[in-house]
C-alpha atoms as a PDB file:
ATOM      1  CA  UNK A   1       0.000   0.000   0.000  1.00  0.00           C
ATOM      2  CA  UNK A   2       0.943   3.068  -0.881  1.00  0.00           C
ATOM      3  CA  UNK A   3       2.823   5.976   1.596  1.00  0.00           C
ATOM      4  CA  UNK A   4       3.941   9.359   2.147  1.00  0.00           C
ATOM      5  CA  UNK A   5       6.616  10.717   3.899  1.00  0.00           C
ATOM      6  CA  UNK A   6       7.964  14.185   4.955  1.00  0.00           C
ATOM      7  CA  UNK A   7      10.968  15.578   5.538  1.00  0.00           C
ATOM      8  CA  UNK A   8      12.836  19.318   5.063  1.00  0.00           C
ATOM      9  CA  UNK A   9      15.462  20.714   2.624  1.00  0.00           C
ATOM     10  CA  UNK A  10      17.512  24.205   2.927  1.00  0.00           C
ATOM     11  CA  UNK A  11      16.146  26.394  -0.286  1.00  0.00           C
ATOM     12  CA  UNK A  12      17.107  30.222  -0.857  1.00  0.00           C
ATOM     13  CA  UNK A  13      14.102  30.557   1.580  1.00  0.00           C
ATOM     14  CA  UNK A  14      15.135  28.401   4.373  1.00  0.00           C
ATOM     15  CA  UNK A  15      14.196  25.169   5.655  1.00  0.00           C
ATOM     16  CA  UNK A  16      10.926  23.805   3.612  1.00  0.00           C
ATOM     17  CA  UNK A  17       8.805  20.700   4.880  1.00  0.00           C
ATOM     18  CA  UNK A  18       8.037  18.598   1.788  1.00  0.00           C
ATOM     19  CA  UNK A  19       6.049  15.278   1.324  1.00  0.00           C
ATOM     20  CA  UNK A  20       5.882  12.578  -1.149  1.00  0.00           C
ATOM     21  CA  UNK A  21       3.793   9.465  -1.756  1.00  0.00           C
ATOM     22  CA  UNK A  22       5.876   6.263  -2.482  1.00  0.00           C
ATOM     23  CA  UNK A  23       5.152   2.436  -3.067  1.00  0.00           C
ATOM     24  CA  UNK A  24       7.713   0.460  -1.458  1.00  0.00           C
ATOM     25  CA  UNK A  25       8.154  -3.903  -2.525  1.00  0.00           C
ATOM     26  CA  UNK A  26      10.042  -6.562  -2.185  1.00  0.00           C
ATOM     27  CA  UNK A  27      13.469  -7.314  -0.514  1.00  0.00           C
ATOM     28  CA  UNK A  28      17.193  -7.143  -1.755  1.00  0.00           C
ATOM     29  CA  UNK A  29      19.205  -4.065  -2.965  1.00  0.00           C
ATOM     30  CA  UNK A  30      17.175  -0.855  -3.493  1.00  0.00           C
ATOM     31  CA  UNK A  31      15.565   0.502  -6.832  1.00  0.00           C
ATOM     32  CA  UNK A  32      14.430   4.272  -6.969  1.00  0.00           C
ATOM     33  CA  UNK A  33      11.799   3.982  -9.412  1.00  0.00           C
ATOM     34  CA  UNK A  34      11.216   7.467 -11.321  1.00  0.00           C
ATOM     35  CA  UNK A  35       8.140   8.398 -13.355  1.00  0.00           C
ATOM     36  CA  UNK A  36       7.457  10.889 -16.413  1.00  0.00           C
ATOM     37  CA  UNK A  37       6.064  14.351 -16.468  1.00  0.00           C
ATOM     38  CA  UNK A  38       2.099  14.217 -15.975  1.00  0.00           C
ATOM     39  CA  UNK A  39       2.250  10.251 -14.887  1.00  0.00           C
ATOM     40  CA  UNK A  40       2.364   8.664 -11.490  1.00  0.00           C
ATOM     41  CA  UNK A  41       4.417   6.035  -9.671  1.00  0.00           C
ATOM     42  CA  UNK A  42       1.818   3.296 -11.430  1.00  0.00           C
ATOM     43  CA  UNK A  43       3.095   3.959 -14.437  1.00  0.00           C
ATOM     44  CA  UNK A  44       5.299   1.044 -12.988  1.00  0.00           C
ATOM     45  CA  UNK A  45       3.034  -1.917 -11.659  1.00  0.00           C
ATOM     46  CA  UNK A  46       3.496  -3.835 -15.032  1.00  0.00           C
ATOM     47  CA  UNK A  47       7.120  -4.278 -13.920  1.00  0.00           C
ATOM     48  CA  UNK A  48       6.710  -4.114  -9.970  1.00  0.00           C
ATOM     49  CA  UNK A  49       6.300  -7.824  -9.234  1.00  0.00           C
ATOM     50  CA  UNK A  50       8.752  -9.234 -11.309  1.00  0.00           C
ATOM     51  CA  UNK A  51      11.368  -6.428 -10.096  1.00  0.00           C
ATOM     52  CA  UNK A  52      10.057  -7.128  -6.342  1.00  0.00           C
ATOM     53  CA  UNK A  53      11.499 -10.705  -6.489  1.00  0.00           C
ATOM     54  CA  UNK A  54      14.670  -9.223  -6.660  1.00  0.00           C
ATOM     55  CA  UNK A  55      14.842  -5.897  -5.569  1.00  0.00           C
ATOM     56  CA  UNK A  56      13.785  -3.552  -2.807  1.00  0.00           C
ATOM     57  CA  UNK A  57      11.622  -1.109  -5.238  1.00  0.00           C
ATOM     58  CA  UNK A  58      10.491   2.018  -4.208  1.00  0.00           C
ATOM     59  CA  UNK A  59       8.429   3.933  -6.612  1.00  0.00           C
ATOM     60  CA  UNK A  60       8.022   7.666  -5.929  1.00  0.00           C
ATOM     61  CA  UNK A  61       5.135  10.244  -6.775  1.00  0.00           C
ATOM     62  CA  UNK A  62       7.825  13.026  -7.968  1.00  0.00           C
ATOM     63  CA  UNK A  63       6.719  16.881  -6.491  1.00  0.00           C
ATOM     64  CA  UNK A  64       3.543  17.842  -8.155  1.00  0.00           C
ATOM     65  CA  UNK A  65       2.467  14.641  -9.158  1.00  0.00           C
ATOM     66  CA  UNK A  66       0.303  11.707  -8.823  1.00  0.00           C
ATOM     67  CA  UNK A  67      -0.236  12.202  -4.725  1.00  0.00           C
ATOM     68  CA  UNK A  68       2.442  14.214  -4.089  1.00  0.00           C
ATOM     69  CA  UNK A  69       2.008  17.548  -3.119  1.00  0.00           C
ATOM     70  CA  UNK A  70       3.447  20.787  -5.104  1.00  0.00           C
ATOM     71  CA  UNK A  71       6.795  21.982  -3.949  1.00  0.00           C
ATOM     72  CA  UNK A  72       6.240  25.176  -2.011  1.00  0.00           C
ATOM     73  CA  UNK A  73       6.464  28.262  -2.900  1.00  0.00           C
ATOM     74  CA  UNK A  74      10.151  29.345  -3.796  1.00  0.00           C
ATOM     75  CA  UNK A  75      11.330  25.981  -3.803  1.00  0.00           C
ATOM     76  CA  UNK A  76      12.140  25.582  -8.027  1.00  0.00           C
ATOM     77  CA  UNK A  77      11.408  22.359 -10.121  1.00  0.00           C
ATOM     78  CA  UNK A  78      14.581  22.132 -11.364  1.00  0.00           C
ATOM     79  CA  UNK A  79      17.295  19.357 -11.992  1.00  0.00           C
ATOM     80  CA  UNK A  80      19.412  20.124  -8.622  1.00  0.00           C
ATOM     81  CA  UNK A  81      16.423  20.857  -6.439  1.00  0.00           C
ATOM     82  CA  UNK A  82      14.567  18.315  -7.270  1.00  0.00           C
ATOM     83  CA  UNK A  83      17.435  15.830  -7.167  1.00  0.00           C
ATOM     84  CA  UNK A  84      18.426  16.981  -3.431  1.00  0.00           C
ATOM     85  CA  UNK A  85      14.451  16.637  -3.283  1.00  0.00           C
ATOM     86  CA  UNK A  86      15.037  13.020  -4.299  1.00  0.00           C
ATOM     87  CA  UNK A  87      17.968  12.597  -2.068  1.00  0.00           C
ATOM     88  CA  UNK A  88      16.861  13.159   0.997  1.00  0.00           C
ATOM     89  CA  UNK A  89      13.421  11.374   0.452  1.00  0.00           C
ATOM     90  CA  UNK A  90      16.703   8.500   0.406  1.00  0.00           C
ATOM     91  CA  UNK A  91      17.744   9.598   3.492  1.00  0.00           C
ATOM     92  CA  UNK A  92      14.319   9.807   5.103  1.00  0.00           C
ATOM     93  CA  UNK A  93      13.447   6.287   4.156  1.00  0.00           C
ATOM     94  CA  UNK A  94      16.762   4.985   5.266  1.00  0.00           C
ATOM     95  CA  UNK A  95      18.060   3.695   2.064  1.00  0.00           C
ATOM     96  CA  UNK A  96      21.640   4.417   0.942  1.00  0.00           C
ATOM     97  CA  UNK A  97      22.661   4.690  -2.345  1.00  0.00           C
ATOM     98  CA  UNK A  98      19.688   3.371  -4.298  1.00  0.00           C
ATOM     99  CA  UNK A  99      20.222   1.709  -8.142  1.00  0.00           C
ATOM    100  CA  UNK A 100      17.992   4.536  -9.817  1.00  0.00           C
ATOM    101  CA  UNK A 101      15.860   3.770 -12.885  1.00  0.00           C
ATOM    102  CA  UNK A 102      13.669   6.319 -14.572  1.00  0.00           C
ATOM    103  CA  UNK A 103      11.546   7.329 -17.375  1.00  0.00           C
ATOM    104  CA  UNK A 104      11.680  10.549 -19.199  1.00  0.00           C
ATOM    105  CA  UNK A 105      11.191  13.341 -16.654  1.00  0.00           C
ATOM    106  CA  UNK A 106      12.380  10.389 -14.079  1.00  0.00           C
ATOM    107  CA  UNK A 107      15.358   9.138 -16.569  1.00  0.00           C
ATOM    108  CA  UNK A 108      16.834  12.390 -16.699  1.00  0.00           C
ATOM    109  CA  UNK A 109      16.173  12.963 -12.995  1.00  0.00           C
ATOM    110  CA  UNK A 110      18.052   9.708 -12.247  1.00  0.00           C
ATOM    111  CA  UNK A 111      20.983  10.847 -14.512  1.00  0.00           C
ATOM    112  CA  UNK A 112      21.123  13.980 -12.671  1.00  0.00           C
ATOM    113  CA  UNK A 113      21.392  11.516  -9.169  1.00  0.00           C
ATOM    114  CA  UNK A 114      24.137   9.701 -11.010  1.00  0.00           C
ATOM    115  CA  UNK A 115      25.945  12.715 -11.832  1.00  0.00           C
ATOM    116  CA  UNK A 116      25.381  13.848  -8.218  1.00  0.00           C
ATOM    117  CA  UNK A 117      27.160  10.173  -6.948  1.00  0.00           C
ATOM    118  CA  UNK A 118      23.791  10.076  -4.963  1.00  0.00           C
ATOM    119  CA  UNK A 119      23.018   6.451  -6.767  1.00  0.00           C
ATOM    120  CA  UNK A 120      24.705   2.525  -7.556  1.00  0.00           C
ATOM    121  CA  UNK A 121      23.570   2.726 -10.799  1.00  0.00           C
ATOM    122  CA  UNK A 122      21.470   4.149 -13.500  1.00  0.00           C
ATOM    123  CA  UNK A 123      18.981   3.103 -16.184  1.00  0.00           C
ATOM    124  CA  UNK A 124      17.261   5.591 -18.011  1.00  0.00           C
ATOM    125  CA  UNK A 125      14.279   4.823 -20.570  1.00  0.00           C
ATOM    126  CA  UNK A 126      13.453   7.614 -23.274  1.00  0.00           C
ATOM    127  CA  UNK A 127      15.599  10.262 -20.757  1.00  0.00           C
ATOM    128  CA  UNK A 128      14.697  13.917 -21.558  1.00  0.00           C
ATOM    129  CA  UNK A 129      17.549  16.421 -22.051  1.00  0.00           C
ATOM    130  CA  UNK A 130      19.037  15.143 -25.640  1.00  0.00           C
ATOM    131  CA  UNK A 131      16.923  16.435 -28.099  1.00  0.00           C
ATOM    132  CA  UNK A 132      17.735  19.455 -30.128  1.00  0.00           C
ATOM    133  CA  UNK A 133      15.684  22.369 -30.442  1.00  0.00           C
ATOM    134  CA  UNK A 134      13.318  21.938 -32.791  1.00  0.00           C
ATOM    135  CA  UNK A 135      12.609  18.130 -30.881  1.00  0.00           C
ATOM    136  CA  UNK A 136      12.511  19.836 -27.730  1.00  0.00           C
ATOM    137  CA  UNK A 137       9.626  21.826 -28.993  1.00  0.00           C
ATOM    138  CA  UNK A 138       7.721  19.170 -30.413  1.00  0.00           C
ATOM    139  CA  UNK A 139       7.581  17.069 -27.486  1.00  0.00           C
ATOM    140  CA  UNK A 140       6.460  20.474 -25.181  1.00  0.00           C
ATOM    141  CA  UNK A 141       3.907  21.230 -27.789  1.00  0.00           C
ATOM    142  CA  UNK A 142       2.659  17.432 -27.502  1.00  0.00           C
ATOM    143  CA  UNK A 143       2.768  17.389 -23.850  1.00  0.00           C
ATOM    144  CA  UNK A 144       0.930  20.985 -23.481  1.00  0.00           C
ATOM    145  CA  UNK A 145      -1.759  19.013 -26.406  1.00  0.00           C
ATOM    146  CA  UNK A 146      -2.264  15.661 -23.992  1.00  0.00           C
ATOM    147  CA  UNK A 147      -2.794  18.179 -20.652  1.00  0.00           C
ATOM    148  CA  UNK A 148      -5.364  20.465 -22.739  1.00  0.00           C
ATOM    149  CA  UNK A 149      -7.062  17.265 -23.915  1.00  0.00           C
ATOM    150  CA  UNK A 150      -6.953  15.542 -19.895  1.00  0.00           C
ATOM    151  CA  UNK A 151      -8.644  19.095 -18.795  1.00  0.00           C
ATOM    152  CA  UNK A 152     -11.597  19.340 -21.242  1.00  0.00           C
ATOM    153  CA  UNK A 153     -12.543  15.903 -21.124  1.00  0.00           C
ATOM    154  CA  UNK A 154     -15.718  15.568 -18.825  1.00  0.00           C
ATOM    155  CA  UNK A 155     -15.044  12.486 -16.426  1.00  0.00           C
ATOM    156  CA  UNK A 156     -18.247  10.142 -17.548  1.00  0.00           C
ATOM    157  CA  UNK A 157     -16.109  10.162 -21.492  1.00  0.00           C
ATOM    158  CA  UNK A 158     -13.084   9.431 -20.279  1.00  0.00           C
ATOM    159  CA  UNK A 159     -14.299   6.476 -18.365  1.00  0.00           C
ATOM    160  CA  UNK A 160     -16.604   5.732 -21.618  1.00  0.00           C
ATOM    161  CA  UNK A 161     -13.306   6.200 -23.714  1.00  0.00           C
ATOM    162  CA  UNK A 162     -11.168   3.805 -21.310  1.00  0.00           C
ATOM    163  CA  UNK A 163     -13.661   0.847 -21.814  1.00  0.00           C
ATOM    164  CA  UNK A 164     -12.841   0.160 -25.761  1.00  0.00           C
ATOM    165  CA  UNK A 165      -9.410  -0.354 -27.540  1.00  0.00           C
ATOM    166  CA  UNK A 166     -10.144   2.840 -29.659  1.00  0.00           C
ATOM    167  CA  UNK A 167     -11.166   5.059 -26.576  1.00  0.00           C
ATOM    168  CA  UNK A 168      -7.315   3.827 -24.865  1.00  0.00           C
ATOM    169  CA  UNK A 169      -5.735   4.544 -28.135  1.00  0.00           C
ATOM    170  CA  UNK A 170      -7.307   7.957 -27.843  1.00  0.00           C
ATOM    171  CA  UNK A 171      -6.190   8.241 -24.825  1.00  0.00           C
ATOM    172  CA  UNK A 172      -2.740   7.172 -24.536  1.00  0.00           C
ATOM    173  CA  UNK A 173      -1.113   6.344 -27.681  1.00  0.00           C
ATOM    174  CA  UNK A 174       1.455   9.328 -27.666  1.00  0.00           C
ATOM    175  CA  UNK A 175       3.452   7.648 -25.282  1.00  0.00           C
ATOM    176  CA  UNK A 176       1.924   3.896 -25.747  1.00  0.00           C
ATOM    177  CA  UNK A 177       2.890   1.675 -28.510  1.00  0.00           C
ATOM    178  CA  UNK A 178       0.170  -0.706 -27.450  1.00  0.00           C
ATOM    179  CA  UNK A 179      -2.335   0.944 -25.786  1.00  0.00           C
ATOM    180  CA  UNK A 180      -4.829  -1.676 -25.855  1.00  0.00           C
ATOM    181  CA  UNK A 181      -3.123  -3.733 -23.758  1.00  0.00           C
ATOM    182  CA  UNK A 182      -3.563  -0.815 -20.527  1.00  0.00           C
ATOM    183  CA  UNK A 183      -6.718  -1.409 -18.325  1.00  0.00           C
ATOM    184  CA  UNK A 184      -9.568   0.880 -18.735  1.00  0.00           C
ATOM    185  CA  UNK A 185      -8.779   1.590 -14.961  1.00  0.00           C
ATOM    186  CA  UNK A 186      -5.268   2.745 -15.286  1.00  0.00           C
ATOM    187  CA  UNK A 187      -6.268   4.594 -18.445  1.00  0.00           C
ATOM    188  CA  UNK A 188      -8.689   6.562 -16.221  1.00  0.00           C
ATOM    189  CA  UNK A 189      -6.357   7.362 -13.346  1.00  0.00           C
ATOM    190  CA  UNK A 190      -3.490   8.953 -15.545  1.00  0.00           C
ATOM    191  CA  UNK A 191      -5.785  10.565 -17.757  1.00  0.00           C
ATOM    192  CA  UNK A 192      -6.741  12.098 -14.106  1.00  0.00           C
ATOM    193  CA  UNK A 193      -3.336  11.980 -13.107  1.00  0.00           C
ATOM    194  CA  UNK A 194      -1.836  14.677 -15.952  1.00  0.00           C
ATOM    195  CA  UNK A 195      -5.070  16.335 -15.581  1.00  0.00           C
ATOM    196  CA  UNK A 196      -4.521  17.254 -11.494  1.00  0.00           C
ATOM    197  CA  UNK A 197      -0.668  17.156 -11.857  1.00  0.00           C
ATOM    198  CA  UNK A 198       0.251  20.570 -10.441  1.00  0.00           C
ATOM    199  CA  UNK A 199       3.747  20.188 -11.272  1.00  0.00           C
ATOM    200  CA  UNK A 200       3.062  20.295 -14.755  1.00  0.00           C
ATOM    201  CA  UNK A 201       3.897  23.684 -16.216  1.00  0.00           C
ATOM    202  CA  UNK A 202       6.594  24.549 -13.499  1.00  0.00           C
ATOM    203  CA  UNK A 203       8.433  21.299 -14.626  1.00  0.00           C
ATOM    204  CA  UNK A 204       7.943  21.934 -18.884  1.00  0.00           C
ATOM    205  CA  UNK A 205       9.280  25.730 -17.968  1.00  0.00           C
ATOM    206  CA  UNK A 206      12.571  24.427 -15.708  1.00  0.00           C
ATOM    207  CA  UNK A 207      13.233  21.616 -18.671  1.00  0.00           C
ATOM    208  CA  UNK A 208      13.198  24.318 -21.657  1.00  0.00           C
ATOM    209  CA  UNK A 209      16.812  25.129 -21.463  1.00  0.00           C
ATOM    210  CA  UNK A 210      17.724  21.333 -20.213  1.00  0.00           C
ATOM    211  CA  UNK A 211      20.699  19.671 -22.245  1.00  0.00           C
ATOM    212  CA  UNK A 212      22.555  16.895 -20.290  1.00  0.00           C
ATOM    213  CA  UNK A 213      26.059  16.967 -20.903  1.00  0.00           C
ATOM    214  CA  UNK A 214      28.234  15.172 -18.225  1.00  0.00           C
ATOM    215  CA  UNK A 215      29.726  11.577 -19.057  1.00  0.00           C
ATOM    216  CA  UNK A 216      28.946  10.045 -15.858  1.00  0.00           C
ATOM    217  CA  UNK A 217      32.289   7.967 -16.050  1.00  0.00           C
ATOM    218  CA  UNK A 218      32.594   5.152 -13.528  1.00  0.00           C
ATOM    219  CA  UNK A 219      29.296   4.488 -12.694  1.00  0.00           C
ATOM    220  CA  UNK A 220      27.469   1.951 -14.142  1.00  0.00           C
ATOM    221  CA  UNK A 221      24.791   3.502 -16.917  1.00  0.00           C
ATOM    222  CA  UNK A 222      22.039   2.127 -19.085  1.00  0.00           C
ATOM    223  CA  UNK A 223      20.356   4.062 -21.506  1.00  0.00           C
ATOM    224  CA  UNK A 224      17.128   2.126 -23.163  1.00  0.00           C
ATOM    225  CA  UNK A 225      14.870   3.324 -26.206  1.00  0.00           C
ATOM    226  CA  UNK A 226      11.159   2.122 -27.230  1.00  0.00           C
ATOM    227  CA  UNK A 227      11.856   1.911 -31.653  1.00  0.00           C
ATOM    228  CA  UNK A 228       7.822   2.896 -31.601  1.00  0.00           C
ATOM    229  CA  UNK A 229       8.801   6.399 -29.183  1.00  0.00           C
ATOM    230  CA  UNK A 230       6.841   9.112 -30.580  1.00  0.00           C
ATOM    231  CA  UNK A 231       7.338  11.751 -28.422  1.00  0.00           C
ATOM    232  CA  UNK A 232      11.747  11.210 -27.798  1.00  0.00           C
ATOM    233  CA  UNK A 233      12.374  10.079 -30.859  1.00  0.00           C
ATOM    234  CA  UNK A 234      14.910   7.200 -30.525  1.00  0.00           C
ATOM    235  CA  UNK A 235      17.844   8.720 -32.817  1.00  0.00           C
ATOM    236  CA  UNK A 236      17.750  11.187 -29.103  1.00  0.00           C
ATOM    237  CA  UNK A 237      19.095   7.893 -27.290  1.00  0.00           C
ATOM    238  CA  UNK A 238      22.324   7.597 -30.561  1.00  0.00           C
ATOM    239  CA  UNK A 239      23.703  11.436 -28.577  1.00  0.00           C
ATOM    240  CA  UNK A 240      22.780  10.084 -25.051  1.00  0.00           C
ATOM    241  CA  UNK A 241      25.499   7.436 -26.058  1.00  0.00           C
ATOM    242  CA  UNK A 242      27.532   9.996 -27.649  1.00  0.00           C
ATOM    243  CA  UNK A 243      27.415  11.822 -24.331  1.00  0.00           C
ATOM    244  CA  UNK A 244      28.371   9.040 -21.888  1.00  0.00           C
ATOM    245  CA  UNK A 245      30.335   6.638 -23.922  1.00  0.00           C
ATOM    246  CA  UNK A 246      30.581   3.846 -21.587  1.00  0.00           C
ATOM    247  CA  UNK A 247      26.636   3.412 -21.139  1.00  0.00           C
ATOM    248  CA  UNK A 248      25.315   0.839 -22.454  1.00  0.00           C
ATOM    249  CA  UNK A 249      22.500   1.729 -25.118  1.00  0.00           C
ATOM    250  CA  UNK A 250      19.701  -0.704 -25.412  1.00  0.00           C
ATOM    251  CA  UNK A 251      17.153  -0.943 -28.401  1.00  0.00           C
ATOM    252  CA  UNK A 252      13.490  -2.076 -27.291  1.00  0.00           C
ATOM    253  CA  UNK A 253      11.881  -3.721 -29.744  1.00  0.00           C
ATOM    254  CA  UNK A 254       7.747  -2.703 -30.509  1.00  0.00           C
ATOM    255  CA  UNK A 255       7.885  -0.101 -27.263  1.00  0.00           C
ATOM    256  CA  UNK A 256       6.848   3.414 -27.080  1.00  0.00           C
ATOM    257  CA  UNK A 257       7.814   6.479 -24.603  1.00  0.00           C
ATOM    258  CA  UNK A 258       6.582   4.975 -21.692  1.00  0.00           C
ATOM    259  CA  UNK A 259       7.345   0.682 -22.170  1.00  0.00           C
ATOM    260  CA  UNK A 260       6.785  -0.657 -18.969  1.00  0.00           C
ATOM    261  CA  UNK A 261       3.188  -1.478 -20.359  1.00  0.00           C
ATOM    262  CA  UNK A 262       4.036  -2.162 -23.922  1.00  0.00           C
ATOM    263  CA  UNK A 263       6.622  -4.951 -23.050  1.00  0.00           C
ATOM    264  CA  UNK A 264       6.818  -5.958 -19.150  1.00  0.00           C
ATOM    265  CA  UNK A 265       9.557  -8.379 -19.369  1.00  0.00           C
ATOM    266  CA  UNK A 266      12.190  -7.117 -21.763  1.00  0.00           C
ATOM    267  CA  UNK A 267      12.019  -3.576 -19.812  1.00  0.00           C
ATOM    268  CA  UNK A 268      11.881  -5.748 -16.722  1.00  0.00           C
ATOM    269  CA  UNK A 269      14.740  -7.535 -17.466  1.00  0.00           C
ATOM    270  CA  UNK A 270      16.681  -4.176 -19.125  1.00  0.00           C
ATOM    271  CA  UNK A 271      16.403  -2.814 -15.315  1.00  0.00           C
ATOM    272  CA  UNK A 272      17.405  -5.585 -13.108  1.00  0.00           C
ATOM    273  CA  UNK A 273      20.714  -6.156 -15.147  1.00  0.00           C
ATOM    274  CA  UNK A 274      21.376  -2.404 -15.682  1.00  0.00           C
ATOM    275  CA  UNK A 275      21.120  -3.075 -11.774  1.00  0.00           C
ATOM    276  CA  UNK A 276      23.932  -5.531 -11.533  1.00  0.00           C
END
């Protein structure tokens, strides 16, 4: 069952009390579990389980998502806040030096806690912060499109949309390969989820002049890319490698931007040995 926890950082402001809801499984070394922008730390349950049997797997509601609350005011949403927001959540919870794994927003974020030396290890699917301009802009423009369409839809459609293959494709295939294949219910509650997320445009305004740069030499690095993305487009994951030349780059065959749905096993499988 999901949990939250509090706990205080310095900002330019002084001390601030934040909170964060987290699902914590299993037994064995710890995984930090990182979402995307607008999504929610069940964007993971197709992979929990199997990750569970071997791990200790925390997945985190990042500031201003899912159900955790917005960073106060004067506390920024960018890359070193919210990575010393991510370290001492660590700290609170007692676990040192987590493997990290993340997707977009959350694959850049656990970069960022690799660069910091906060983590073991890192495996990134579809990280932000390796597109060019013109990509950059295109994936804002698409995530600003999804939000707009999560706001105007009444509830009663959505949950009429959710309940055929067509209404989920709707719904989710921007960042689904197979979208069919997500439960009317989960559809729902990240449709709701991007809709409520008040993170949203503080996070798409701190990521607008985000290029990561640093090689992360010495630390173990994974970087993994669906061949169906449509919103990083995979070519983004050829400079990631470019960038840290001893990561290991990993195609995934048939997945989109988010592929913990679209192939449970292979990404699965991708984390526990990028975990090793």
């Amino acid at each position: 069952m999901a949990a939250q926890v509090s706990f205080t950082i310095e900002s330019l402001h002084g001390p601030r009390t934040l909170s964060l809801e987290y699902e914590r499984a299993g037994s064995g070394e710890p995984l930090l579990l990182l979402h995307g922008i607008g999504h929610h730390w069940q964007a993971w349950r197709p992979v929990m389980d199997i990750l569970a049997a071997e791990r200790e797997v925390i997945a985190v509601d990042l500031p201003g998502f899912g159900a955790s609350p917005a960073l106060p005011d004067g506390v920024p949403y960018d890359l070193p806040t919210v990575g010393r927001v991510l370290g001492a959540l660590c700290e609170s919870l007692d676990v040192d030096r987590p493997h990290v794994a993340g997707n977009s927003l959350g694959g850049l974020l656990a970069l960022e806690l690799g660069r910091e030396k906060r983590v073991r290890s890192v495996t990134a699917l579809s990280p932000a912060g390796f597109w060019v301009e013109s990509e950059r802009r295109y994936a804002f423009a698409t995530l600003r499109a999804m939000r707009a369409g999560a706001e105007s839809l009444p509830l009663p459609v959505i949950e009429r949309m959710s309940r055929t293959a067509t209404g989920r494709a709707a719904l989710t295939s921007t960042i689904y390969a197979r979208p069919g294949r997500r439960s009317p219910e989960a559809v729902v509650a990240e449709t709701l989820a991007l809709r409520h997320a008040s993170g949203f445009h503080q996070t798409l305004a701190a990521g607008r002049n985000v290029l990561f740069t640093d090689d992360l030499a010495g630390l173990p690095v994974t970087i993994a890319w669906g061949t169906r993305d449509r919103l990083l487009l995979r070519r983004q994951g050829v400079r990631a490698k470019r960038v840290m030349t001893d990561a290991r780059l990993v195609r995934l065959p048939g997945c989109g931007h988010v592929p913990m749905n679209d192939d449970p096993a292979l990404v699965a499988r991708v984390l526990l040995d990028g975990s090793r």
